[in-house]
C-alpha atoms as a PDB file:
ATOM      1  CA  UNK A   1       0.000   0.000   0.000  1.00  0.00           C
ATOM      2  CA  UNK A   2       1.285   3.744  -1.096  1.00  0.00           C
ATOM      3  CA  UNK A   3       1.142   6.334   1.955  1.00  0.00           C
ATOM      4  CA  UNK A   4       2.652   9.877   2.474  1.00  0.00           C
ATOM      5  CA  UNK A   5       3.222  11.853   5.292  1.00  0.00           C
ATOM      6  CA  UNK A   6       5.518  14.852   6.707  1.00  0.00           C
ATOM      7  CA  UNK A   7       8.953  13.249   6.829  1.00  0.00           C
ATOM      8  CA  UNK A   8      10.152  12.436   9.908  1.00  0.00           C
ATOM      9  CA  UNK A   9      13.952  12.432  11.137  1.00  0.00           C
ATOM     10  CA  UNK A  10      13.590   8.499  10.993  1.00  0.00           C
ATOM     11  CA  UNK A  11      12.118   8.622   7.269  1.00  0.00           C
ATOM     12  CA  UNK A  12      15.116  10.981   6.118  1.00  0.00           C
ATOM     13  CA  UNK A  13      17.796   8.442   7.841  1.00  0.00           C
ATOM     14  CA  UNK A  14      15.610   5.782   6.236  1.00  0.00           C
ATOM     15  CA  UNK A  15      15.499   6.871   2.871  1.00  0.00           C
ATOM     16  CA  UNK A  16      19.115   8.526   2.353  1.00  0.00           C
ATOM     17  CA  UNK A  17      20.955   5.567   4.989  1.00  0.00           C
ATOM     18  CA  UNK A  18      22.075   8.640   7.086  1.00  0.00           C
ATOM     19  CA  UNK A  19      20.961  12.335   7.254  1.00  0.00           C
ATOM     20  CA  UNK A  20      22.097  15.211   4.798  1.00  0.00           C
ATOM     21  CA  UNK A  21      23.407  18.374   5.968  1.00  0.00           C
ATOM     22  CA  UNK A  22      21.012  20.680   5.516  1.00  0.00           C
ATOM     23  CA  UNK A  23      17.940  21.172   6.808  1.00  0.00           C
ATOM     24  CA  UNK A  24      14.960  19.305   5.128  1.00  0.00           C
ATOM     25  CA  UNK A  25      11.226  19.841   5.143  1.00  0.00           C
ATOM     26  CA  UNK A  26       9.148  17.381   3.177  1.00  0.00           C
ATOM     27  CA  UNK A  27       7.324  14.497   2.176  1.00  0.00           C
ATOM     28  CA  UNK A  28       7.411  11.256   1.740  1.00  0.00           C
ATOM     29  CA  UNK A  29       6.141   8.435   0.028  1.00  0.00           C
ATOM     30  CA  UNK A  30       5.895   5.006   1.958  1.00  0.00           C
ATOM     31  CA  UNK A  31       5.032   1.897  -0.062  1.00  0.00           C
ATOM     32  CA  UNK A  32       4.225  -0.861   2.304  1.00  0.00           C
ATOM     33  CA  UNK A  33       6.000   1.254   5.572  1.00  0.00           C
ATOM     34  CA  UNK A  34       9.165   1.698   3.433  1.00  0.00           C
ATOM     35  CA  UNK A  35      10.760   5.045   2.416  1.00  0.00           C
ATOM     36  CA  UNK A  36      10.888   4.574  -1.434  1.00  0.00           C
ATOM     37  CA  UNK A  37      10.082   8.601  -2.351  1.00  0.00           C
ATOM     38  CA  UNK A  38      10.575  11.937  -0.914  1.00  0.00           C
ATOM     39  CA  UNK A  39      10.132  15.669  -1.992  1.00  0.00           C
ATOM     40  CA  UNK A  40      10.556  18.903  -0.379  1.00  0.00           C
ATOM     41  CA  UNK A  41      12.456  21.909   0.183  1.00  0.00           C
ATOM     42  CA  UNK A  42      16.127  21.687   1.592  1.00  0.00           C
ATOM     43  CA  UNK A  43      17.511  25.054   3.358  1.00  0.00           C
ATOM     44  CA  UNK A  44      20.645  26.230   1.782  1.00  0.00           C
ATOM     45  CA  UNK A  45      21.783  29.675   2.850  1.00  0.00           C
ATOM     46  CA  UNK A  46      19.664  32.708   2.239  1.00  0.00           C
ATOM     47  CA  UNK A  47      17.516  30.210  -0.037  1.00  0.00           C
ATOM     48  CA  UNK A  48      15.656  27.008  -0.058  1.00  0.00           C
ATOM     49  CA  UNK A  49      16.455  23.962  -2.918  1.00  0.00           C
ATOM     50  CA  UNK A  50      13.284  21.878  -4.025  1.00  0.00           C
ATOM     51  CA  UNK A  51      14.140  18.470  -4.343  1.00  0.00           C
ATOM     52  CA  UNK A  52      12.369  14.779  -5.158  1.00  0.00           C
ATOM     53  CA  UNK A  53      13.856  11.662  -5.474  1.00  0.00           C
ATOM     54  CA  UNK A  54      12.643   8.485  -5.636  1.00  0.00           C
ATOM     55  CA  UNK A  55      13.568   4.472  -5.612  1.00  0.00           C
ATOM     56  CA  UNK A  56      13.411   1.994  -8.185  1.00  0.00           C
ATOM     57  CA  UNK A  57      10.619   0.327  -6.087  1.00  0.00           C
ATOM     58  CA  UNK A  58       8.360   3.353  -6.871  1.00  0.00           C
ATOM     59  CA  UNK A  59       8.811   3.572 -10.543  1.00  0.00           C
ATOM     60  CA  UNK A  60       5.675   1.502 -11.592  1.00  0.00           C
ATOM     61  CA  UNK A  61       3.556   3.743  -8.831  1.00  0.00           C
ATOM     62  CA  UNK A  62       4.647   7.586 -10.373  1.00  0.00           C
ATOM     63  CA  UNK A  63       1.286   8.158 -11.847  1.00  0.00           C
ATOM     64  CA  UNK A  64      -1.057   6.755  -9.036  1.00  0.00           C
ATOM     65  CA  UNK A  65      -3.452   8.678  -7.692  1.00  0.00           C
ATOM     66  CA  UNK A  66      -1.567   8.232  -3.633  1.00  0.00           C
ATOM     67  CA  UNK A  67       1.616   9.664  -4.942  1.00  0.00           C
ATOM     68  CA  UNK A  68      -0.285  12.544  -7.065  1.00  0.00           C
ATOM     69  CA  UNK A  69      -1.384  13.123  -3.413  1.00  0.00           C
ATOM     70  CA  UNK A  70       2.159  13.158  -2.025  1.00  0.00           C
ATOM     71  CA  UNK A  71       3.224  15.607  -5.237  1.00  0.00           C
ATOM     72  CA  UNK A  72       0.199  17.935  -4.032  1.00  0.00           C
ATOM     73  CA  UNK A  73       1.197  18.130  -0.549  1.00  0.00           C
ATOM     74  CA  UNK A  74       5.145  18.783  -1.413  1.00  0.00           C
ATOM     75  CA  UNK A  75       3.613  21.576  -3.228  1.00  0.00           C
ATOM     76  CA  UNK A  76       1.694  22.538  -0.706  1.00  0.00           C
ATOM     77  CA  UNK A  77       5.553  22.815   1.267  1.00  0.00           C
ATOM     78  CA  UNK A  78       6.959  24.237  -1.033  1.00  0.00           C
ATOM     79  CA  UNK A  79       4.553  27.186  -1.817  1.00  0.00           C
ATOM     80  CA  UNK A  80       4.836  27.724   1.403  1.00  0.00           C
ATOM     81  CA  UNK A  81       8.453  29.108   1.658  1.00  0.00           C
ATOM     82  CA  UNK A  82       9.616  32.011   3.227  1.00  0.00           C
ATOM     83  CA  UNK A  83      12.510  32.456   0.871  1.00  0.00           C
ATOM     84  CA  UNK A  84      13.454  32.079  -3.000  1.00  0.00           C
ATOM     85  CA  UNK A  85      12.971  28.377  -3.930  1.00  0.00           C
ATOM     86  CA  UNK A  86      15.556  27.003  -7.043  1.00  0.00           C
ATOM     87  CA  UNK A  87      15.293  24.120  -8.958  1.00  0.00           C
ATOM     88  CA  UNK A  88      18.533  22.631 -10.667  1.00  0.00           C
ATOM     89  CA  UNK A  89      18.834  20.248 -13.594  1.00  0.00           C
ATOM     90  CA  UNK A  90      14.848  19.853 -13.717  1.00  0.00           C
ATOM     91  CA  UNK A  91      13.684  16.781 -16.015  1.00  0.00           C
ATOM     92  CA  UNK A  92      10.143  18.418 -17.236  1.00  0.00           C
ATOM     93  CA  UNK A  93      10.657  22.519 -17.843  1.00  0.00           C
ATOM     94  CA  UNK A  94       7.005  22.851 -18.686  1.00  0.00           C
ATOM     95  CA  UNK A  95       6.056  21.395 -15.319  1.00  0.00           C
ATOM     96  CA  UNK A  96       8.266  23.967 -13.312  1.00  0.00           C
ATOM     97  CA  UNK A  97       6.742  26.839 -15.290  1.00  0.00           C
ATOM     98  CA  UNK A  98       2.994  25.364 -14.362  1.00  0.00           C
ATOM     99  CA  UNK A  99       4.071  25.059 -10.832  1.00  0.00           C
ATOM    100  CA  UNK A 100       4.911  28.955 -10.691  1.00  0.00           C
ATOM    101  CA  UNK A 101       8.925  28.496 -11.357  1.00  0.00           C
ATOM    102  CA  UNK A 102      10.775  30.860 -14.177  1.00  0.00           C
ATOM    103  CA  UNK A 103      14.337  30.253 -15.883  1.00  0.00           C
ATOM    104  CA  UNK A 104      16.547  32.110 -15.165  1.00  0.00           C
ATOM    105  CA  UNK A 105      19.511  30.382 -16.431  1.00  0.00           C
ATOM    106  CA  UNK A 106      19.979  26.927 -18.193  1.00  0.00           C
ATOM    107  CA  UNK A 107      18.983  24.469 -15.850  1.00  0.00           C
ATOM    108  CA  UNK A 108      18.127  26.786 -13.266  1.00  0.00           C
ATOM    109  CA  UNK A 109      14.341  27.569 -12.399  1.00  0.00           C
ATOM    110  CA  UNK A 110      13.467  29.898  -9.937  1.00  0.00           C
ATOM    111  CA  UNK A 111      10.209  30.958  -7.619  1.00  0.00           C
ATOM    112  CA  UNK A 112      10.044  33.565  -5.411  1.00  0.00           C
ATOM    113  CA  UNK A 113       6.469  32.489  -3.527  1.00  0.00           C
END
């Protein structure tokens, strides 16, 4: 079964085997009470970094209706943001410019709230 839910400390440690650096706020994406997905904003700085990443375990799930939930509420995050939000290297252009994100350099999309 496909849940989401605010990441805890124990999902981050879960899903990465040990805990990045910076400071994360997101959600993620449990498939049978496992860690296989996660999106978010990580604090860098004077900025945040939107991120998603997910396992091979996911893959045949992307376009379920659950994780279209867990997409909704990372938006919900990352709308949210007090500071400038950057995407880097972003597979799907059009998508960042629906979700309110502008280029402002190759490969680098940008949304100020």
């Amino acid at each position: 079964m496909i849940t989401h839910r605010l990441a805890t400390a124990d999902d981050i440690d879960r899903f990465y085997d040990g805990r990045p650096d910076q400071t994360i706020q997101a959600v993620v994406i449990l498939l049978d009470g496992e860690p296989v997905g996660i999106a978010g904003l990580a604090r860098e700085r004077e900025r945040f970094i939107a991120f998603s990443e997910h396992k091979p375990a996911l893959a045949p799930h992307l376009k379920t209706m659950p994780v279209l939930r867990a997409v909704k509420a990372a938006q919900k995050i990352i709308r949210s943001a007090s500071m400038p939000v950057l995407v880097f290297d972003s597979q799907n252009p059009a998508l960042m410019e629906r979700l309110g994100f502008r280029l402002i350099e190759p490969g680098v999309h940008l949304c100020l709230g």
